[in-house]
C-alpha atoms as a PDB file:
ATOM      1  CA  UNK A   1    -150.014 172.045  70.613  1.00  0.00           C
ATOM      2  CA  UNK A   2    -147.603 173.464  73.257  1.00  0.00           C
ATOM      3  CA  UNK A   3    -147.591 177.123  73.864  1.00  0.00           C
ATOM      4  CA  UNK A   4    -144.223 178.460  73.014  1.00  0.00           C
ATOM      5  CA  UNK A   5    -141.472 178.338  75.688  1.00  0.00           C
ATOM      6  CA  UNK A   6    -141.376 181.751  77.866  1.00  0.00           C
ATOM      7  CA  UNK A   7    -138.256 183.954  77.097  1.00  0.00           C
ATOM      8  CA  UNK A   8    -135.532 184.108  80.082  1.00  0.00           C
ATOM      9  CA  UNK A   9    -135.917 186.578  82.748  1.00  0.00           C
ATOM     10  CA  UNK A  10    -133.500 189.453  82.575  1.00  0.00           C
ATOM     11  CA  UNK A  11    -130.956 189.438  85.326  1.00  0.00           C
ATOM     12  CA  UNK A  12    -131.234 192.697  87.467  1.00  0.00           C
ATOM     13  CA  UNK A  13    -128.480 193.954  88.334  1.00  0.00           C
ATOM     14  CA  UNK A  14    -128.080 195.698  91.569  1.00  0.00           C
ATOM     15  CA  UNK A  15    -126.273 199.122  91.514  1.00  0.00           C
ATOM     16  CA  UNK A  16    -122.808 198.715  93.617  1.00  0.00           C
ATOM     17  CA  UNK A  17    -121.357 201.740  94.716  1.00  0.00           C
ATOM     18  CA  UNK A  18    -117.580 201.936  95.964  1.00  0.00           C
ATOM     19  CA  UNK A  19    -116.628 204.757  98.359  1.00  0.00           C
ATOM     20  CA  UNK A  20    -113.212 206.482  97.332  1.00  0.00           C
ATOM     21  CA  UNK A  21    -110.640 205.655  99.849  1.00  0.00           C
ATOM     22  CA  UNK A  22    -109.378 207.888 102.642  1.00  0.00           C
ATOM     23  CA  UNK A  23    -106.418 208.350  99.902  1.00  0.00           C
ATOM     24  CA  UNK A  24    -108.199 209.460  97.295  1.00  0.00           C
ATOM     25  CA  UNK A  25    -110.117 211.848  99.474  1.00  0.00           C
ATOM     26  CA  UNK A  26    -107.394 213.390 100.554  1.00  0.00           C
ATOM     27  CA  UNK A  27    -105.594 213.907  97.133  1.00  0.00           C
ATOM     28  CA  UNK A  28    -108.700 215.174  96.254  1.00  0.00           C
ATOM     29  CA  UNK A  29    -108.733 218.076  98.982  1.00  0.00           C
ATOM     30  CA  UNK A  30    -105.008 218.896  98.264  1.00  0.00           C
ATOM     31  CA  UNK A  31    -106.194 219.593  94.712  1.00  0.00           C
ATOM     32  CA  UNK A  32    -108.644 221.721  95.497  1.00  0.00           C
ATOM     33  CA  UNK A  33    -106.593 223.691  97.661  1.00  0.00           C
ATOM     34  CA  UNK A  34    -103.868 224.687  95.807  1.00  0.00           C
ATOM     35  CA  UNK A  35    -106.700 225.275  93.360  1.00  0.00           C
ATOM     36  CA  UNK A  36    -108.611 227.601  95.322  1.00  0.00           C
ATOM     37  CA  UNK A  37    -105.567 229.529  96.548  1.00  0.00           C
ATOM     38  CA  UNK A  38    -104.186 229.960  93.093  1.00  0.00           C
ATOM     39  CA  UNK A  39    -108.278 231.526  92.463  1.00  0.00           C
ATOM     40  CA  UNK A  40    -107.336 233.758  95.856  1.00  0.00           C
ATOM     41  CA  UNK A  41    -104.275 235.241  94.815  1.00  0.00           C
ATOM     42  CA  UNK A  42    -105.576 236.102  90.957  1.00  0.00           C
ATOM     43  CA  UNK A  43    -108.701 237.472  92.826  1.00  0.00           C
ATOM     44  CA  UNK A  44    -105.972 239.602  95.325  1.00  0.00           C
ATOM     45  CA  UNK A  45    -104.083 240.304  92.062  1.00  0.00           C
ATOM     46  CA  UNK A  46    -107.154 241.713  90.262  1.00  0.00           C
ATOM     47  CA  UNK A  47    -108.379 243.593  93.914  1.00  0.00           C
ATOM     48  CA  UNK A  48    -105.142 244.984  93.980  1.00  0.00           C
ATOM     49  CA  UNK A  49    -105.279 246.335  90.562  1.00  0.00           C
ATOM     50  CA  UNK A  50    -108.828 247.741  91.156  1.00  0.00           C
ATOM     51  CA  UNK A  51    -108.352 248.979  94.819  1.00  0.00           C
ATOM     52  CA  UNK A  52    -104.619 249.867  95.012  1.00  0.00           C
ATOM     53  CA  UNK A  53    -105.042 252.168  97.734  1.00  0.00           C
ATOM     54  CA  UNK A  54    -107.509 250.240 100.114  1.00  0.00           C
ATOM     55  CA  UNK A  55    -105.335 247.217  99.721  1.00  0.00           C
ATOM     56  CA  UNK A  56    -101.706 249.231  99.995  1.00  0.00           C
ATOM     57  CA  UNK A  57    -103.626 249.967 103.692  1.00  0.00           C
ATOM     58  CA  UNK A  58    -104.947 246.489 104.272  1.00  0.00           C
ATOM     59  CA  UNK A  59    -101.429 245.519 103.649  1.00  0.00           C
ATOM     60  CA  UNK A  60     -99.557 248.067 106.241  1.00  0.00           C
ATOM     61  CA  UNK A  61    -102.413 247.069 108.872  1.00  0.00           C
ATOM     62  CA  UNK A  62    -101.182 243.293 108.489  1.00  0.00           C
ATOM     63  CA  UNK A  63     -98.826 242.684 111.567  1.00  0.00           C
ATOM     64  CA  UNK A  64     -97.938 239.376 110.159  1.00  0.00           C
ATOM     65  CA  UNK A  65     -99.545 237.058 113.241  1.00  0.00           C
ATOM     66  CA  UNK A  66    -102.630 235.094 113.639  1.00  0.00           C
ATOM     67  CA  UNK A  67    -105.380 236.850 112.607  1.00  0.00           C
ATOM     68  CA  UNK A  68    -108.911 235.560 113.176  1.00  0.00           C
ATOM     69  CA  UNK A  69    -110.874 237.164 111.247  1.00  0.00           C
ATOM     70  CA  UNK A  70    -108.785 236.433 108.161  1.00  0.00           C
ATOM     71  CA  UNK A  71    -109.240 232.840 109.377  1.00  0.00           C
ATOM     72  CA  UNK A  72    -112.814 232.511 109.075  1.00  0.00           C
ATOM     73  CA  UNK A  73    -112.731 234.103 106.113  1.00  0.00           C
ATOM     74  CA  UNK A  74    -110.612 232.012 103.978  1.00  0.00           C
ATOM     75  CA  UNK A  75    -112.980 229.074 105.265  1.00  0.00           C
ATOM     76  CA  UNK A  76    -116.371 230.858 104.538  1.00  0.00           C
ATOM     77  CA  UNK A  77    -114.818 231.622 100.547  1.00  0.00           C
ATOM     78  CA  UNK A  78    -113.585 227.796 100.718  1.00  0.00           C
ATOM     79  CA  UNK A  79    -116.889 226.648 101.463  1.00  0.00           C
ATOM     80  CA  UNK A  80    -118.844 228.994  99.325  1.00  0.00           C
ATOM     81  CA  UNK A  81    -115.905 227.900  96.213  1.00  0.00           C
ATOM     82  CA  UNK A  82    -116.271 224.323  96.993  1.00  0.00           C
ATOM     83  CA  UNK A  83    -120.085 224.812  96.814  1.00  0.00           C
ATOM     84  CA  UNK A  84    -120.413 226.124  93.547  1.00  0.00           C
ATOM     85  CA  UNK A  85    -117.823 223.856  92.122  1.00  0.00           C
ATOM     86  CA  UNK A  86    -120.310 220.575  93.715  1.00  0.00           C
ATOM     87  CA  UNK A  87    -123.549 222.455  92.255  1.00  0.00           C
ATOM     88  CA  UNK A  88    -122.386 223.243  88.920  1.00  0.00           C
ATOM     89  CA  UNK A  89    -120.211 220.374  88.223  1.00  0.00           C
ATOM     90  CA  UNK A  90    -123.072 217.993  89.801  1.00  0.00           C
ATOM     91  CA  UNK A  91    -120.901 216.513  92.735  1.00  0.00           C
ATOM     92  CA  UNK A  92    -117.468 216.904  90.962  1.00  0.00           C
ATOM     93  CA  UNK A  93    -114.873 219.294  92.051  1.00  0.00           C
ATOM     94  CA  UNK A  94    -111.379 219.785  90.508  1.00  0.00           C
ATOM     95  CA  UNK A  95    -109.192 217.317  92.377  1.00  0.00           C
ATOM     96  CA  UNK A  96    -112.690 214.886  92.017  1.00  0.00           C
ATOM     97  CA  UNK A  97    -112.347 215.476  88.259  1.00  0.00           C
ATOM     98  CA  UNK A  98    -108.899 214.607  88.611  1.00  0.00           C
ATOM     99  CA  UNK A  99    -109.110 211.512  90.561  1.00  0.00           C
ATOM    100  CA  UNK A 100    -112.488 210.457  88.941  1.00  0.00           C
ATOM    101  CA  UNK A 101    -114.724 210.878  92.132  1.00  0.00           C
ATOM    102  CA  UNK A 102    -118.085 211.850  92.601  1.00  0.00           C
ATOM    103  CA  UNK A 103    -120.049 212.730  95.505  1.00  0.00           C
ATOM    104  CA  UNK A 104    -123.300 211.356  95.373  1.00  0.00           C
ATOM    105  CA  UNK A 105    -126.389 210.555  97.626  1.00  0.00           C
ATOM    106  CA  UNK A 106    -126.544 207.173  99.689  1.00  0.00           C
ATOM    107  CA  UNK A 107    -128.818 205.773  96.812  1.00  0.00           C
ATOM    108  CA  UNK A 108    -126.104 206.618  94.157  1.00  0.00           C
ATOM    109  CA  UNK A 109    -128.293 209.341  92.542  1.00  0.00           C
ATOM    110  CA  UNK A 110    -126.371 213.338  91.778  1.00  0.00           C
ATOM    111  CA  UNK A 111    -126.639 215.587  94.233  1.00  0.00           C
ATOM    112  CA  UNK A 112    -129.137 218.458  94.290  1.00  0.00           C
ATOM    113  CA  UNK A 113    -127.389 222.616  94.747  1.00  0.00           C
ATOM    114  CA  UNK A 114    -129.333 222.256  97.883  1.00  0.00           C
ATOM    115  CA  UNK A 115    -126.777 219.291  98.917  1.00  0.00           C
ATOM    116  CA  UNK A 116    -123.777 221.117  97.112  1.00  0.00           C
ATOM    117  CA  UNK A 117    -124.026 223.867  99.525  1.00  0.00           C
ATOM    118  CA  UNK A 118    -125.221 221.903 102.480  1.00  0.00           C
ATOM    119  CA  UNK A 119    -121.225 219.628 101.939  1.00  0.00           C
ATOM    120  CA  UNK A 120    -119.575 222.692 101.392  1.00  0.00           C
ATOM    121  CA  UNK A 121    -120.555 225.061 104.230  1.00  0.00           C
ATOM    122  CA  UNK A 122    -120.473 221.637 106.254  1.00  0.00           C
ATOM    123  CA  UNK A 123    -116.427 222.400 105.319  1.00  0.00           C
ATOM    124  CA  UNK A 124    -116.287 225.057 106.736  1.00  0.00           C
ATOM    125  CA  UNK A 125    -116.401 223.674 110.349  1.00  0.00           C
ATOM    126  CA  UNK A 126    -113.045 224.141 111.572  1.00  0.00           C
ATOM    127  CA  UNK A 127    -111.291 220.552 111.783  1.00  0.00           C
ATOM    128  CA  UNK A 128    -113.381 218.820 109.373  1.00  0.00           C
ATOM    129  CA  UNK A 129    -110.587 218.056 107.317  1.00  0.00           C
ATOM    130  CA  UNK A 130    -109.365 216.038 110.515  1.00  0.00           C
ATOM    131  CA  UNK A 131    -113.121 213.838 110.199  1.00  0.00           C
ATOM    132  CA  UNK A 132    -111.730 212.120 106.866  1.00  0.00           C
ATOM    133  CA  UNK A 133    -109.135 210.555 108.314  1.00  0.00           C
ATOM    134  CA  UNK A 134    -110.727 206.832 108.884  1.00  0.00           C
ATOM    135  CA  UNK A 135    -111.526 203.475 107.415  1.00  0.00           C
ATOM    136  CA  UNK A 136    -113.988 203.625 105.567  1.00  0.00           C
ATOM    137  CA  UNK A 137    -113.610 207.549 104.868  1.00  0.00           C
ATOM    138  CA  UNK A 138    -116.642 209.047 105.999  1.00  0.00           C
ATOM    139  CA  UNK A 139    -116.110 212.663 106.791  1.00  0.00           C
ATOM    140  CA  UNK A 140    -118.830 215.523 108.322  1.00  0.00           C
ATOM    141  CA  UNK A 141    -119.664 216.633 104.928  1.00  0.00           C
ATOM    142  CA  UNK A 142    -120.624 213.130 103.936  1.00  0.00           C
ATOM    143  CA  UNK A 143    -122.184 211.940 107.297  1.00  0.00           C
ATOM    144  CA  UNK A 144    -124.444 215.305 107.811  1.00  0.00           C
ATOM    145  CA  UNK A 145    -125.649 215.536 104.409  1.00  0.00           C
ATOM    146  CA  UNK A 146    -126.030 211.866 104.125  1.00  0.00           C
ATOM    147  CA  UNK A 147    -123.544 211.579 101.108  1.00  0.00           C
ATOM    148  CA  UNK A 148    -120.907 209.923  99.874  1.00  0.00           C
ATOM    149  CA  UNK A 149    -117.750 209.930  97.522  1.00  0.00           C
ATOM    150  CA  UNK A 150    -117.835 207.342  95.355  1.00  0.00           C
ATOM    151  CA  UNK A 151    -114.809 205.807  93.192  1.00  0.00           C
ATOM    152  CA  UNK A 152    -116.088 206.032  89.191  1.00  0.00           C
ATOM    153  CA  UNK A 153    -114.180 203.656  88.309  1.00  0.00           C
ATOM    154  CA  UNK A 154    -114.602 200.893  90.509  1.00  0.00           C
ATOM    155  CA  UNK A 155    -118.783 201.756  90.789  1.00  0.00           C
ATOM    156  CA  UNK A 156    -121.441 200.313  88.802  1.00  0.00           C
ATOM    157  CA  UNK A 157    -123.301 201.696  87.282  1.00  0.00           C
ATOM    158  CA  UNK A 158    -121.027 204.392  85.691  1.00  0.00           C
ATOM    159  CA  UNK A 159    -121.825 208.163  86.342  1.00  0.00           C
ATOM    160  CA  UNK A 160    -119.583 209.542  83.821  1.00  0.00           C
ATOM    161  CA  UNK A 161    -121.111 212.436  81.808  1.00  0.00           C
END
């Protein structure tokens, strides 16, 4: 008697991963700039309200020019926004949301907080913006944090949640 045949081998399927175009990326950034500068003036809004006299004399002091400070600023609140946004909504932000994105590590797998704030204080490097620009899109963020943005909807396996 013949033992009965063995039952196919499952395929395995290799994970493929496909980064979001330079495009996409920067849709994505647009997004969350208009985003986070809508949060800014409700947050000046609501200081005002609060602090009317220490911002009636911030205001006067403003001479309406470059102003450094106010500068590094904006990009240390960016970075610290875009942070919490990555940790929280496990490599999403808005315009990622939006544009079904993800950042994710080279392996495909989420990205720790630790990573999160690691991209988003890498942000804060003035003219990082400028490193996106490039085929394939591999800006600082991604390359010193060894992540990338990946397009949902062309990847496999699926990272929806």
């Amino acid at each position: 008697m013949e033992p009965p045949p063995m039952p196919p081998i499952p395929e395995i399927v290799e994970p493929e991963y496909v980064r979001a175009e330079t495009g996409t990326r920067f849709l994505n950034y647009i997004i969350d700039m208009v985003i986070f500068y809508v949060f800014m003036f409700i947050a000046g809004i609501f200081l005002y309200i609060a602090f009317p006299n220490a911002m009636e004399s911030y205001i006067a002091e403003d001479d309406g020019g470059f102003n450094l400070g106010e500068k590094l600023l904006s990009l240390l609140l960016y970075a610290i926004y875009m942070s919490l946004l990555e940790a929280i909504m496990q490599g999403k932000s808005f315009g990622k949301m939006i544009t079904k994105t993800r950042a994710v590590n080279w392996d495909g797998s989420r990205i720790s907080a630790g990573t999160a704030f690691a991209r988003g204080f890498s942000r804060a490097v003035p003219l990082c913006v400028l490193s996106a620009f490039g085929t394939p899109c591999n800006p600082w963020q991604d390359r010193w944090t060894d992540t990338m943005v990946i397009d949902e909807r062309k990847s496999f396996p699926s990272l929806e949640v």
